[in-house]
C-alpha atoms as a PDB file:
ATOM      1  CA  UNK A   1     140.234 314.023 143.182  1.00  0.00           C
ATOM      2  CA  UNK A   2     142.454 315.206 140.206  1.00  0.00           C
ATOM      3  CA  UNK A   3     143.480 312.673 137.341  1.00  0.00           C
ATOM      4  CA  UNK A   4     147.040 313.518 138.608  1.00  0.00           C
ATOM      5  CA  UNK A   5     146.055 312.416 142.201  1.00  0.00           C
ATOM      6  CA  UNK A   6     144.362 308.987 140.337  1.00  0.00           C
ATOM      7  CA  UNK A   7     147.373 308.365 138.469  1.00  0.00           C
ATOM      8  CA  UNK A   8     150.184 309.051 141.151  1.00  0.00           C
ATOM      9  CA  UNK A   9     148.059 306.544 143.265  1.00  0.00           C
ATOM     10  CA  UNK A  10     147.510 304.029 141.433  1.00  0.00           C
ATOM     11  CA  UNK A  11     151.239 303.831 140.379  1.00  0.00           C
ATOM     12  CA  UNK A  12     151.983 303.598 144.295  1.00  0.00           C
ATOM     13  CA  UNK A  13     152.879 307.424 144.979  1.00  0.00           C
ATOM     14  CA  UNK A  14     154.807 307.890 141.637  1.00  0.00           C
ATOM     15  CA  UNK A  15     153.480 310.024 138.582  1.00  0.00           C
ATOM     16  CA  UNK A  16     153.133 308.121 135.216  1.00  0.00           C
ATOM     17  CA  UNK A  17     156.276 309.813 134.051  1.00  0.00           C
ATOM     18  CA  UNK A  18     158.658 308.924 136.584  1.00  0.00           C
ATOM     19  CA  UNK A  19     156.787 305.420 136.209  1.00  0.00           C
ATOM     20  CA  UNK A  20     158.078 305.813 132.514  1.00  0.00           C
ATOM     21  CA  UNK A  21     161.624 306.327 133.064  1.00  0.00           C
ATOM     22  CA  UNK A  22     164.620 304.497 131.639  1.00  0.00           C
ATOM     23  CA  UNK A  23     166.712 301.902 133.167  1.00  0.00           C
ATOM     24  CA  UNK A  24     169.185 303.932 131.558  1.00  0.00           C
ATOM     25  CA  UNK A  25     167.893 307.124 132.463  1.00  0.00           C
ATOM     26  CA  UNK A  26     167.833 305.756 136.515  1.00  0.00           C
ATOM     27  CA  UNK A  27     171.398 304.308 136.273  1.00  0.00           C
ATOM     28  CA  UNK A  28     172.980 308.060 135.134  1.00  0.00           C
ATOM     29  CA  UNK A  29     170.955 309.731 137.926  1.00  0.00           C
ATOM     30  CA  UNK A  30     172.435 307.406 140.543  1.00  0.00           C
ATOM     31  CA  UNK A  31     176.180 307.605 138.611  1.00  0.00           C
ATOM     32  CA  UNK A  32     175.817 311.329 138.967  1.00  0.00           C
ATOM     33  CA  UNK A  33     175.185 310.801 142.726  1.00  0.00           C
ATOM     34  CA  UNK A  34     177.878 308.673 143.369  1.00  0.00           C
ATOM     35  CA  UNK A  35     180.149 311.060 141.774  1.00  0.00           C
ATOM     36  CA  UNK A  36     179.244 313.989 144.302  1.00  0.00           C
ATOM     37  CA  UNK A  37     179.486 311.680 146.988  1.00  0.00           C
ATOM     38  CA  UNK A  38     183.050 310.884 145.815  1.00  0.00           C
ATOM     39  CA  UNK A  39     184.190 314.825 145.613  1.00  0.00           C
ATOM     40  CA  UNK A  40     184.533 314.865 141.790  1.00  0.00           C
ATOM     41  CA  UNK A  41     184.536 317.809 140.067  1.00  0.00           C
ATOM     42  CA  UNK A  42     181.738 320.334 139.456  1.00  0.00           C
ATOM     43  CA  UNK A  43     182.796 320.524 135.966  1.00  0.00           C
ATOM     44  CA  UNK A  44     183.231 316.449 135.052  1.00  0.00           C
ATOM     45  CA  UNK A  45     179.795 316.027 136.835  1.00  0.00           C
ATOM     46  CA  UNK A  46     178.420 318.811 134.850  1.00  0.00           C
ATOM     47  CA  UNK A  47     179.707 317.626 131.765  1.00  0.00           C
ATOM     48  CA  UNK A  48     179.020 314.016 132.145  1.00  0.00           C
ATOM     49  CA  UNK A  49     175.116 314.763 133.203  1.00  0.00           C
ATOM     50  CA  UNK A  50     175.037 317.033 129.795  1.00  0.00           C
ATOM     51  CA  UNK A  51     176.164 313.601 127.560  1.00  0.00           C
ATOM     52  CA  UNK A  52     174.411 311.050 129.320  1.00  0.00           C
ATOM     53  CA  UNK A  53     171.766 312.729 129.126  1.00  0.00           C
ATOM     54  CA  UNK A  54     172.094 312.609 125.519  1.00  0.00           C
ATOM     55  CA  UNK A  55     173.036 309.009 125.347  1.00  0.00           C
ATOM     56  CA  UNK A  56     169.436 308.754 127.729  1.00  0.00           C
ATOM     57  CA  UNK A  57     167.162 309.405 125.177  1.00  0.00           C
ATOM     58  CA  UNK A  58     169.235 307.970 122.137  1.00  0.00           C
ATOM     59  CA  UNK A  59     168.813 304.369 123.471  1.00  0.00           C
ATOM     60  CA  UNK A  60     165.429 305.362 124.798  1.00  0.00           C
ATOM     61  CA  UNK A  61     163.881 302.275 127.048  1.00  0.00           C
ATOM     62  CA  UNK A  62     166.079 299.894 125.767  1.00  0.00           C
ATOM     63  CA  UNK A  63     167.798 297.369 128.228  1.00  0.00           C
ATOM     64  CA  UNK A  64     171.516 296.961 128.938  1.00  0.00           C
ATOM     65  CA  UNK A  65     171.583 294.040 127.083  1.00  0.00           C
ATOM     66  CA  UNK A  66     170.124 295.708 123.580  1.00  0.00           C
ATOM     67  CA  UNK A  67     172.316 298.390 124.425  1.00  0.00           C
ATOM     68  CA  UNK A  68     176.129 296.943 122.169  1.00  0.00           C
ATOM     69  CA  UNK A  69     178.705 298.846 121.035  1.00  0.00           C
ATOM     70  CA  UNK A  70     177.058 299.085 117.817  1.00  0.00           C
ATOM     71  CA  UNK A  71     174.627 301.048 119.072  1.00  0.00           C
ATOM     72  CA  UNK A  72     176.758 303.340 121.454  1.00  0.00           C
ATOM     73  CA  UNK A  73     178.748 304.197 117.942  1.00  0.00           C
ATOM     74  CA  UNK A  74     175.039 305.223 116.427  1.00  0.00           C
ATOM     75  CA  UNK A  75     174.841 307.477 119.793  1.00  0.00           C
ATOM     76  CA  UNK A  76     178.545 309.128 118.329  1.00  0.00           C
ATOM     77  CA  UNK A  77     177.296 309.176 114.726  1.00  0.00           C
ATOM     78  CA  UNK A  78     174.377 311.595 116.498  1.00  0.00           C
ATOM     79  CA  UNK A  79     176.745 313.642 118.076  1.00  0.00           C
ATOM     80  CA  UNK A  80     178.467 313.947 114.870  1.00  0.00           C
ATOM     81  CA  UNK A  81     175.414 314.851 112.929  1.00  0.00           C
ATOM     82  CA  UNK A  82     174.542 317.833 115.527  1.00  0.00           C
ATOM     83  CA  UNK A  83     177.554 318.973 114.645  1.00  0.00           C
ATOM     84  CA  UNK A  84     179.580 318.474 117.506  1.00  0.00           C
ATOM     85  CA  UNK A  85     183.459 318.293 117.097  1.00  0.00           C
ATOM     86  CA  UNK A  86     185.860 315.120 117.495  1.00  0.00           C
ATOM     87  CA  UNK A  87     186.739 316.532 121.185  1.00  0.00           C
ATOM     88  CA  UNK A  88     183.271 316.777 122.433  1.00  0.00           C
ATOM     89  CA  UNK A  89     182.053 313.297 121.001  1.00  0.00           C
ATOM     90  CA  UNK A  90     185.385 311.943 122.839  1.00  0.00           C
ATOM     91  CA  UNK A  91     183.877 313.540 126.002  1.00  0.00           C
ATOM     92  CA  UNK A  92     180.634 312.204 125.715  1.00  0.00           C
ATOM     93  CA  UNK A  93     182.166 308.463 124.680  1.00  0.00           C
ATOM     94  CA  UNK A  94     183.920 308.710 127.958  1.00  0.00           C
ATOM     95  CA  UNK A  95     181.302 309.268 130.029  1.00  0.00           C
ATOM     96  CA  UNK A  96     179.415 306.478 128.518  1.00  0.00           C
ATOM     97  CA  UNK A  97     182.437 304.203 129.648  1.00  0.00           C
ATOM     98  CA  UNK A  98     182.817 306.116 132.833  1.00  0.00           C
ATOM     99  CA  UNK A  99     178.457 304.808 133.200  1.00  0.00           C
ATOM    100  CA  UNK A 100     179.573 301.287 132.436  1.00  0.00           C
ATOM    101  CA  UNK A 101     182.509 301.033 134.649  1.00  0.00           C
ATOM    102  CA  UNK A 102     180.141 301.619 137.394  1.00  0.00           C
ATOM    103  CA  UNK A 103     177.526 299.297 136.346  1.00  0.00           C
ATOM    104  CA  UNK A 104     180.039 296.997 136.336  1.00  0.00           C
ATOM    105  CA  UNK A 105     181.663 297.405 139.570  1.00  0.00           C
ATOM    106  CA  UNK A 106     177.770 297.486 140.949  1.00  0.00           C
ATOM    107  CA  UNK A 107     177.151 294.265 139.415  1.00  0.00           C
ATOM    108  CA  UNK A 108     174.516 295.558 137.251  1.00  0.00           C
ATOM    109  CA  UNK A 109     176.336 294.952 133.899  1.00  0.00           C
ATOM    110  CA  UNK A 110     179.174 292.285 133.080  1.00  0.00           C
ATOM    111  CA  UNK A 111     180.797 293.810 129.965  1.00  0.00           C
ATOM    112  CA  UNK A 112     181.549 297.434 128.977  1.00  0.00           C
ATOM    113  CA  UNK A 113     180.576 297.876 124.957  1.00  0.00           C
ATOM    114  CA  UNK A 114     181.543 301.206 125.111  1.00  0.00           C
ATOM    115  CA  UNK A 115     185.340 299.877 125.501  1.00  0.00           C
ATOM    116  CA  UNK A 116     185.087 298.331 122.121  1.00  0.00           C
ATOM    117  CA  UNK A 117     184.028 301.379 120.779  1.00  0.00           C
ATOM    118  CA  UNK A 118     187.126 303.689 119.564  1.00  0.00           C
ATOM    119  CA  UNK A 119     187.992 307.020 120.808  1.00  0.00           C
ATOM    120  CA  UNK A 120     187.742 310.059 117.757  1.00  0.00           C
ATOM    121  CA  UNK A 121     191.367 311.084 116.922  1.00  0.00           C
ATOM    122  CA  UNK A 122     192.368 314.117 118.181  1.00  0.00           C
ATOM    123  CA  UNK A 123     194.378 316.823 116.990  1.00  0.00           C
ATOM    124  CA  UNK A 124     197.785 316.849 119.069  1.00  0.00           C
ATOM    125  CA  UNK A 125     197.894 320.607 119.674  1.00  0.00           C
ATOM    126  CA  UNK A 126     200.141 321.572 121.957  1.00  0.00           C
ATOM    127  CA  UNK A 127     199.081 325.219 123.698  1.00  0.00           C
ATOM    128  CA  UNK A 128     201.731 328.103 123.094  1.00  0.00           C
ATOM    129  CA  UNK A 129     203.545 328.684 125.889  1.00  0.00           C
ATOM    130  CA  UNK A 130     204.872 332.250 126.678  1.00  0.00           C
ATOM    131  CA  UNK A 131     208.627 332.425 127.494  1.00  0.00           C
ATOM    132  CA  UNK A 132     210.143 333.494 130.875  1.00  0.00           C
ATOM    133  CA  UNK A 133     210.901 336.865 129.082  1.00  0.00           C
ATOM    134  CA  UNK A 134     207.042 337.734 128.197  1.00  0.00           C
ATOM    135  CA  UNK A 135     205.697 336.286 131.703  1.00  0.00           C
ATOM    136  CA  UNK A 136     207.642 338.572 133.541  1.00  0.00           C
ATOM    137  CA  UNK A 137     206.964 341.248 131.356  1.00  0.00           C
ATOM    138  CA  UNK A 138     203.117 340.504 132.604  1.00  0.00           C
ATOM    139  CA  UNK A 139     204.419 340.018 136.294  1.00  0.00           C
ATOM    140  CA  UNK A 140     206.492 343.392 136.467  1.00  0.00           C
ATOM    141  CA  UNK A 141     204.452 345.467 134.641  1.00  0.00           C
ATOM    142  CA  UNK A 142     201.965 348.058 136.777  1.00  0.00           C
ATOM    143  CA  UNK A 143     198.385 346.984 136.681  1.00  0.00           C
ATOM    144  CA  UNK A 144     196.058 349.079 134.443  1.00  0.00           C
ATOM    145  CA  UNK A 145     194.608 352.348 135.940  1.00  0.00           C
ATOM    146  CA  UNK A 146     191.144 350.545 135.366  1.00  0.00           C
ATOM    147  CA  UNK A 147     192.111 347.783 138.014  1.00  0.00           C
ATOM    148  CA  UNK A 148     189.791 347.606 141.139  1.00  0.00           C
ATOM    149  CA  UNK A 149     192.082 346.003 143.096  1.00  0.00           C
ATOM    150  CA  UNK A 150     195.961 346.341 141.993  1.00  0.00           C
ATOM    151  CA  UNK A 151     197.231 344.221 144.898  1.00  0.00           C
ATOM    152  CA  UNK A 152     195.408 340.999 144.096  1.00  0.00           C
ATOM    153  CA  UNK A 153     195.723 341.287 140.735  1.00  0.00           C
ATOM    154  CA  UNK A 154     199.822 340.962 141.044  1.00  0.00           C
ATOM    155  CA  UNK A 155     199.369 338.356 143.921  1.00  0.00           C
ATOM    156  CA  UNK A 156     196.618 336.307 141.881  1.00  0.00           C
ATOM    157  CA  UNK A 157     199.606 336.630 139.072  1.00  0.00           C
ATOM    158  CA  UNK A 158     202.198 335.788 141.370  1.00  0.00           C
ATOM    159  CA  UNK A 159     200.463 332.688 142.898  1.00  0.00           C
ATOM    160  CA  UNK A 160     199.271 331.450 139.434  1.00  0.00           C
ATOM    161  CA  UNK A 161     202.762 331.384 137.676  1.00  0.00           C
ATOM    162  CA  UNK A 162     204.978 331.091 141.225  1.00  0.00           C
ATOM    163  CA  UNK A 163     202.914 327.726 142.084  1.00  0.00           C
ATOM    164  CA  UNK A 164     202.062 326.544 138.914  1.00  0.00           C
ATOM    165  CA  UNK A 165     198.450 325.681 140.628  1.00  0.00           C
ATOM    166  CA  UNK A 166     195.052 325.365 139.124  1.00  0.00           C
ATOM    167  CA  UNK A 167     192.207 328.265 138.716  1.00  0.00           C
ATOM    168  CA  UNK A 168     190.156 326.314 141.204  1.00  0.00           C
ATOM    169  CA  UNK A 169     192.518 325.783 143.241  1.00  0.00           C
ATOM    170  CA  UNK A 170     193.900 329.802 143.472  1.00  0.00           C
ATOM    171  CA  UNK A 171     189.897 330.521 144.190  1.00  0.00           C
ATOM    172  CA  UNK A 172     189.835 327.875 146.887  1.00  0.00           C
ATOM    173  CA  UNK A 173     193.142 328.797 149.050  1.00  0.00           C
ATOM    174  CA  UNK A 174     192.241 330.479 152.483  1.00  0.00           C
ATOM    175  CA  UNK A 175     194.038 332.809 154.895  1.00  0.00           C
ATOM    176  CA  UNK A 176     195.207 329.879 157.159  1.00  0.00           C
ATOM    177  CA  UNK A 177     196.558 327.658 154.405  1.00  0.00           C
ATOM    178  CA  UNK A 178     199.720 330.207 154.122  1.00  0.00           C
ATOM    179  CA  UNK A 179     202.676 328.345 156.165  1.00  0.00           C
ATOM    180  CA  UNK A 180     204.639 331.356 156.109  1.00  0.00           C
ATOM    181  CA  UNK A 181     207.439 329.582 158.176  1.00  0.00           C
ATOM    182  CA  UNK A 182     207.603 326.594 155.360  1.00  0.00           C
ATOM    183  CA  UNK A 183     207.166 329.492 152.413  1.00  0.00           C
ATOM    184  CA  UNK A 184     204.210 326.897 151.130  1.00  0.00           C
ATOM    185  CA  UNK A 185     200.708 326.800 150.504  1.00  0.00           C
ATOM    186  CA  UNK A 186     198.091 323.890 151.607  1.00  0.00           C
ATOM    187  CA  UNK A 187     196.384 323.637 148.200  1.00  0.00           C
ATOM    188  CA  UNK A 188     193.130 321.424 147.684  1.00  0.00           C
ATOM    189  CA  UNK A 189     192.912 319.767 144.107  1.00  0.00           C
ATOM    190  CA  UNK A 190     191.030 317.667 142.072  1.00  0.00           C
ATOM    191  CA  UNK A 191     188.774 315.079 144.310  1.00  0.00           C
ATOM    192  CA  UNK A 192     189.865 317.346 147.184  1.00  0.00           C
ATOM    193  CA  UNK A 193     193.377 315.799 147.029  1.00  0.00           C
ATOM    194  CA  UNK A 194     195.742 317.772 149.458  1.00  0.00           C
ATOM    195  CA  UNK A 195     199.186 319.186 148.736  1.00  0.00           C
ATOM    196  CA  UNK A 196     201.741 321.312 149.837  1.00  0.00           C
ATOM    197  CA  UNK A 197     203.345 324.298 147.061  1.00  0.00           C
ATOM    198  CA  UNK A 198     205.969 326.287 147.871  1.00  0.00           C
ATOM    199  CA  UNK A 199     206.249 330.039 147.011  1.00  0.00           C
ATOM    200  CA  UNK A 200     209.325 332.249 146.317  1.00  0.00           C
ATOM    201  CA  UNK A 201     209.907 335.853 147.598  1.00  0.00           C
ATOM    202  CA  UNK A 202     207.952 337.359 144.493  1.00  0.00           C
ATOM    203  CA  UNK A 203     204.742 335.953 146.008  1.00  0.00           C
ATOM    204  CA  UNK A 204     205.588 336.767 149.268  1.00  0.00           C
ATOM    205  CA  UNK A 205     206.339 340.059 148.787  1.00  0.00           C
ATOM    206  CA  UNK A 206     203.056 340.409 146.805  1.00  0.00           C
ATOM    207  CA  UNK A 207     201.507 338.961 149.453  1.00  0.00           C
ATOM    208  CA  UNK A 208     202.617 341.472 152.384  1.00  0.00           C
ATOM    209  CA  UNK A 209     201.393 343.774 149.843  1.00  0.00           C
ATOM    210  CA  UNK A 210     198.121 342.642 149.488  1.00  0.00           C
ATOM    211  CA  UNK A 211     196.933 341.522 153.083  1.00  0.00           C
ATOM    212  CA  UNK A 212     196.827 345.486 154.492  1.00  0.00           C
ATOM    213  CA  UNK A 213     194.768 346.186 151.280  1.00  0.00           C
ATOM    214  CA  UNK A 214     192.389 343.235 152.304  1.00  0.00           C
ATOM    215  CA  UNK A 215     192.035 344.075 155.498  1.00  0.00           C
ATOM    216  CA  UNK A 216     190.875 347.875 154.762  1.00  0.00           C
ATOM    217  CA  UNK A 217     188.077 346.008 152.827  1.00  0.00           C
ATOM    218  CA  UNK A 218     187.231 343.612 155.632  1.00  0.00           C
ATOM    219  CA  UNK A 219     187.087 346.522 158.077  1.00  0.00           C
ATOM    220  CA  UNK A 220     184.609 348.522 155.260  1.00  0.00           C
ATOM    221  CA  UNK A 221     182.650 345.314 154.731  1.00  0.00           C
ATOM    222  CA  UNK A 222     182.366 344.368 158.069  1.00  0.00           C
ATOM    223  CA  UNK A 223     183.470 340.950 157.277  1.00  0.00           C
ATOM    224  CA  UNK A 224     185.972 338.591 157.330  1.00  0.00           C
ATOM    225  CA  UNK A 225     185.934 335.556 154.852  1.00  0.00           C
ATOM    226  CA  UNK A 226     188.342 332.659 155.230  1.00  0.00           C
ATOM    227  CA  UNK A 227     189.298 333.379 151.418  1.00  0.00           C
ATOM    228  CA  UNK A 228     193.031 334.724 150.861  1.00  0.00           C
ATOM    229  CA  UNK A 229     191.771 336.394 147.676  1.00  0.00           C
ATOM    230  CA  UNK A 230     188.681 338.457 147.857  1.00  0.00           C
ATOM    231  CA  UNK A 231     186.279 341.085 146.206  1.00  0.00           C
ATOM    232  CA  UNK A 232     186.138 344.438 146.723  1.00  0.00           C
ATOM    233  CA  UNK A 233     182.183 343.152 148.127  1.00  0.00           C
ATOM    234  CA  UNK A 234     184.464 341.105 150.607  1.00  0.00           C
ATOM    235  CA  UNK A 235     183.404 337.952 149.337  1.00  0.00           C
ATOM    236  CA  UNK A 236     185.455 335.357 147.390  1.00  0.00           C
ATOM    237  CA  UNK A 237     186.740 336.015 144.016  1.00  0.00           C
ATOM    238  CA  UNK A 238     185.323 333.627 141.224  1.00  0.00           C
ATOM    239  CA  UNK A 239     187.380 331.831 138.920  1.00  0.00           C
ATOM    240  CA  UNK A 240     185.889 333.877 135.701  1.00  0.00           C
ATOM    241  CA  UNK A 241     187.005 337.039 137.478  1.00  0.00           C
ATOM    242  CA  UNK A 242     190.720 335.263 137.585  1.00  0.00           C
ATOM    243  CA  UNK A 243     190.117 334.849 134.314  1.00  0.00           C
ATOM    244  CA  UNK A 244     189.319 338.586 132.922  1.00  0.00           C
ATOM    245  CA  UNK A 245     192.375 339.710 135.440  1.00  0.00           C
ATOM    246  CA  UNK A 246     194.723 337.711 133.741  1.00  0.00           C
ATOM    247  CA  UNK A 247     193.350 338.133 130.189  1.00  0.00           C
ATOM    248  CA  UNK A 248     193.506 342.193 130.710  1.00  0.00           C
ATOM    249  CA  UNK A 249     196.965 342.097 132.283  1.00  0.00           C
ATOM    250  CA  UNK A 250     198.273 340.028 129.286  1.00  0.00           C
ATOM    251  CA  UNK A 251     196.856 341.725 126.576  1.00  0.00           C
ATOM    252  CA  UNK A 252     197.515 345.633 128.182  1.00  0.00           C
ATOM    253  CA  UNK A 253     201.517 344.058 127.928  1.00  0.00           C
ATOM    254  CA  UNK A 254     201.163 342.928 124.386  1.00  0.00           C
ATOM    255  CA  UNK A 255     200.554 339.410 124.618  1.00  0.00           C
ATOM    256  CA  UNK A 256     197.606 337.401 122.933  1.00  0.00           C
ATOM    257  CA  UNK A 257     194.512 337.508 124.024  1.00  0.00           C
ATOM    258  CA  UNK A 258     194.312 333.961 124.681  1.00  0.00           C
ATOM    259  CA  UNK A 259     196.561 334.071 127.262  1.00  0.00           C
ATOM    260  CA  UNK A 260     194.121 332.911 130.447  1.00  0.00           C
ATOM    261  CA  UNK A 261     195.189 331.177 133.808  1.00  0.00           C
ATOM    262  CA  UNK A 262     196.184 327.556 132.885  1.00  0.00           C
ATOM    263  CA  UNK A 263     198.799 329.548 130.479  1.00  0.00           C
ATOM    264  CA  UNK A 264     200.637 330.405 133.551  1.00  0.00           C
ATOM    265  CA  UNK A 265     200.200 326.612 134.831  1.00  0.00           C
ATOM    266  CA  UNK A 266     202.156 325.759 131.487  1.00  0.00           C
ATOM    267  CA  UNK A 267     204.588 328.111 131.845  1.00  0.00           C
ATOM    268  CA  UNK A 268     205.497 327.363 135.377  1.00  0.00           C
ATOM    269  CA  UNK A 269     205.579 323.385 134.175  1.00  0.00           C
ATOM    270  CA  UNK A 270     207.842 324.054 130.920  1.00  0.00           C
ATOM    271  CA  UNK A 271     209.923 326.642 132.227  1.00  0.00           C
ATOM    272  CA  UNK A 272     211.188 324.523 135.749  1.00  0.00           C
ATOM    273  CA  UNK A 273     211.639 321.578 132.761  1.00  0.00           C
ATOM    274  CA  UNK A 274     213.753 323.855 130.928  1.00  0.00           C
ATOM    275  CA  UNK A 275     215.684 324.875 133.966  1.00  0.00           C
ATOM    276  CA  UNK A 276     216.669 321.072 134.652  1.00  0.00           C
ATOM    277  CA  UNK A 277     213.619 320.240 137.489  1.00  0.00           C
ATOM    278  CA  UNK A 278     213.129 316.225 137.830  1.00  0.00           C
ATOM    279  CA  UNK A 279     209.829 315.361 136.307  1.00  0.00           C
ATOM    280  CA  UNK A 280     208.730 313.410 139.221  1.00  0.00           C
ATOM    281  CA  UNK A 281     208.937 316.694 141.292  1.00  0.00           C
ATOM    282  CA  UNK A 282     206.867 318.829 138.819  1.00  0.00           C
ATOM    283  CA  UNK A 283     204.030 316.075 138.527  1.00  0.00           C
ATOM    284  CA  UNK A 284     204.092 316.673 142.434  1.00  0.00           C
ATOM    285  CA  UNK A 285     203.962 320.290 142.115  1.00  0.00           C
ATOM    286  CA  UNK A 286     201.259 320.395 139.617  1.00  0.00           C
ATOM    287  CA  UNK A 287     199.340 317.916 141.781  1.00  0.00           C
ATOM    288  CA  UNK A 288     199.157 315.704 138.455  1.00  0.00           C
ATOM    289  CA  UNK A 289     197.899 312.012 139.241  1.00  0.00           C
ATOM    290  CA  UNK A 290     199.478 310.726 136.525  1.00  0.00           C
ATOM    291  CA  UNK A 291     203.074 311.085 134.929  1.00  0.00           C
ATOM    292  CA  UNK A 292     201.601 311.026 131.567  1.00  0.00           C
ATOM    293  CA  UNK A 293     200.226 314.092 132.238  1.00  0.00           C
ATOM    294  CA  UNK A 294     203.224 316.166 133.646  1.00  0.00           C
ATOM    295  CA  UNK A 295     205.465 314.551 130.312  1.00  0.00           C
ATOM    296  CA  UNK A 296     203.516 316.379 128.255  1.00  0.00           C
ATOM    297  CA  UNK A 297     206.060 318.892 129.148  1.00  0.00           C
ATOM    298  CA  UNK A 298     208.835 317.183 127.776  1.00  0.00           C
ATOM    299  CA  UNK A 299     206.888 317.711 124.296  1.00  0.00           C
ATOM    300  CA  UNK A 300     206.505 321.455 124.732  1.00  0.00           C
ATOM    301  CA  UNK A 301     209.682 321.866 126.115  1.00  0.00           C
ATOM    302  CA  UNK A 302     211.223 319.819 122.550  1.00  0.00           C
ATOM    303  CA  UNK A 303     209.225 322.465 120.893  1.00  0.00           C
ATOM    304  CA  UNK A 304     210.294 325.289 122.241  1.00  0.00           C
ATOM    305  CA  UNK A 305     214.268 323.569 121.749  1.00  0.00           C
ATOM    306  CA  UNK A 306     213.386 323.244 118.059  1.00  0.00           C
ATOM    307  CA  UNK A 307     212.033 326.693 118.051  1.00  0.00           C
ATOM    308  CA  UNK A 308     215.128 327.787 119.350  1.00  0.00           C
ATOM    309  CA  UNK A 309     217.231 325.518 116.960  1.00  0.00           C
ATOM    310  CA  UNK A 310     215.467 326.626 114.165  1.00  0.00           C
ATOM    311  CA  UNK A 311     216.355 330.593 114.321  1.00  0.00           C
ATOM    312  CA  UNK A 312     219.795 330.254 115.412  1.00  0.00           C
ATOM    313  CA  UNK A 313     221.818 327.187 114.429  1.00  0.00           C
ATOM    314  CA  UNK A 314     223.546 328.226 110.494  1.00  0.00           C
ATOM    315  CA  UNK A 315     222.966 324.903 109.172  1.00  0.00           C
ATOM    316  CA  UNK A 316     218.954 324.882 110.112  1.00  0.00           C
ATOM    317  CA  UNK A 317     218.784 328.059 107.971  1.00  0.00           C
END
C-alpha cells in the first residue's frame, strides 16, 4: 500500500489536498456550477473562474467572517500591483460580489463586503462608430479574390449590420430559425434568451445567394449541419473566423483595422437612433436586458450630432 493510498484513506476517500482546500476555494467551484446550470455565458464563467481564482489564494484559508471589505480592497491593490488595468480589477471586483450575492441568497453569508468596496473609475470611451456611408461601402463592395467563401462573407455582413445581433448569436442561428414568411430570424442570446429580428431585402437577397453555395458544400461534404453559416469543412463557422471576415472586408475598403463585429452591432443601434427609431424598440432588437444599455446610444448618437455641428455650422468655426 502506497502513502497516497494511506493518506486518501485515512482522510475518508479524499487526498490530503482536496482535504486542504478553502472554504473559499469550495464556494467558487460550486458558484461556477450554478452558473452553467443557469445558461450563463461561456465567457462570464470563464472570466469569473480566472478572478476568483485569484481572490482564492489571496485570502488563502481564511473564513467568511475574516474575509471584510478591507481585505477584498488588499485583493484589488494585488491586481493593481500585477499590473492589471482599472477595467480588469473592475471585472474581478464584480465577480467577487457576483460570489457573495450567492452566498447570500444560499444562506451561507449575511452581508456582502465586497458592496462596500468601490468600483475603479473607468474611462467613458465611447467606440467610433462608422457612418451609414462607410458601412455600405463595406456591404457593396466585392469580397477580396482571397475569400474562401464570397457568399457568406456578404450574408455574415448582411446579418451582422441588417440585425444588429451579437457574434454569438450570428454563429448560433440555424437553417430552421429563418421565418422567411415573417422576414425574421429566431435568435438565441445571452442566458439563452429567445427573440425574434427581422431582416430587410439586403439579407434576403444575400441569403438566396448563399444557400445554393451551401448546399454544393453539403453535397461535397456529405453532410448537413443545422448551422445557417458554415465552413467550407461543412461544419459551423466560429466566431474568430467572423471576426477575421469582417476585419479583412473593412480594412480591403479603407476602414480601420479595428473595425470587428460588435462595430456593426453599433452601427445598426446608432444609425436606426439617428433615423428616429423609439429606444424601447432598439433595446428589443438588440436583445438588451436593460435600457441603460441601449441609451448608450443616445450618447454616441450626441456625438456624432456634435461631430456634425462642429464642421458645418459658421459660428462653431
Amino acid at each position: 500500500m502506497n502513502a497516497l493510498t494511506t493518506e486518501t484513506r485515512r482522510h475518508g476517500g479524499r487526498t490530503a489536498k482536496e482535504v486542504r482546500r478553502s472554504i473559499v476555494e469550495k464556494a467558487v467551484d460550486e458558484f461556477l456550477r450554478h452558473l452553467r446550470g443557469q445558461n450563463s455565458s461561456i465567457h462570464t464563467i470563464k472570466a469569473y473562474a480566472q478572478d476568483l481564482d485569484v481572490f482564492s489564494d489571496f485570502v488563502g484559508q481564511s473564513t467568511w467572517k475574516q474575509i471584510d471589505h478591507i481585505r477584498i480592497r488588499g485583493f484589488l491593490s494585488l491586481l493593481y500591483e500585477r499590473g492589471l488595468s482599472k477595467t480588469s480589477v473592475a471585472r474581478a471586483l464584480a465577480a467577487v460580489r457576483s460570489l457573495y450575492r450567492w452566498l447570500a441568497r444560499e444562506g451561507v453569508v449575511e452581508q456582502n463586503p465586497a458592496a462596500l468596496v468601490s468600483t475603479p473609475k473607468l474611462p467613458k470611451k465611447l467606440p467610433r462608430v462608422p457612418t451609414v456611408e462607410e458601412v455600405n461601402r463595406v456591404l457593396d463592395a466585392k469580397a477580396p479574390e482571397t475569400a474562401a467563401f464570397p457568399q457568406r462573407d456578404l450574408l455574415l455582413l448582411e446579418l451582422l449590420y441588417g440585425c444588429g445581433i451579437r457574434n454569438s448569436e450570428l454563429t448560433g442561428i440555424n437553417v430552421e430559425d429563418i421565418r422567411y414568411s415573417e422576414n425574421v430570424i429566431l435568435i438565441r442570446g445571452k442566458g439563452k434568451k429567445e427573440r425574434y429580428v427581422p431582416f430587410g431585402e439586403s439579407a434576403l437577397n444575400a441569403l438566396n445567394i448563399y444557400l445554393p453555395a451551401r448546399a454544393k458544400v453539403m453535397v461535397v461534404r456529405n453532410r448537413a449541419p443545422r448551422a445557417l453559416l458554415i465552413n467550407l469543412r461543412g461544419g459551423r463557422i466560429t466566431t474568430r473566423s467572423v471576426g477575421r471576415i469582417v476585419k479583412q472586408m473593412a480594412v480591403a475598403n479603407g476602414l480601420s483595422s479595428d473595425f470587428h463585429p460588435h462595430t456593426l452591432r453599433h452601427a445598426f443601434g446608432t444609425h436606426m437612433l439617428e433615423e428616429g427609431a423609439d429606444l424601447r424598440a432598439i433595446q428589443e432588437l438588440l436583445g438588451h436586458e436593460r435600457l441603460s444599455t441601449t441609451q448608450r446610444y443616445t450618447q454616441l448618437s450626441v456625438q456624432h450630432l456634435m461631430a456634425v455641428y462642429d464642421k458645418t455650422h459658421p459660428k462653431a468655426k
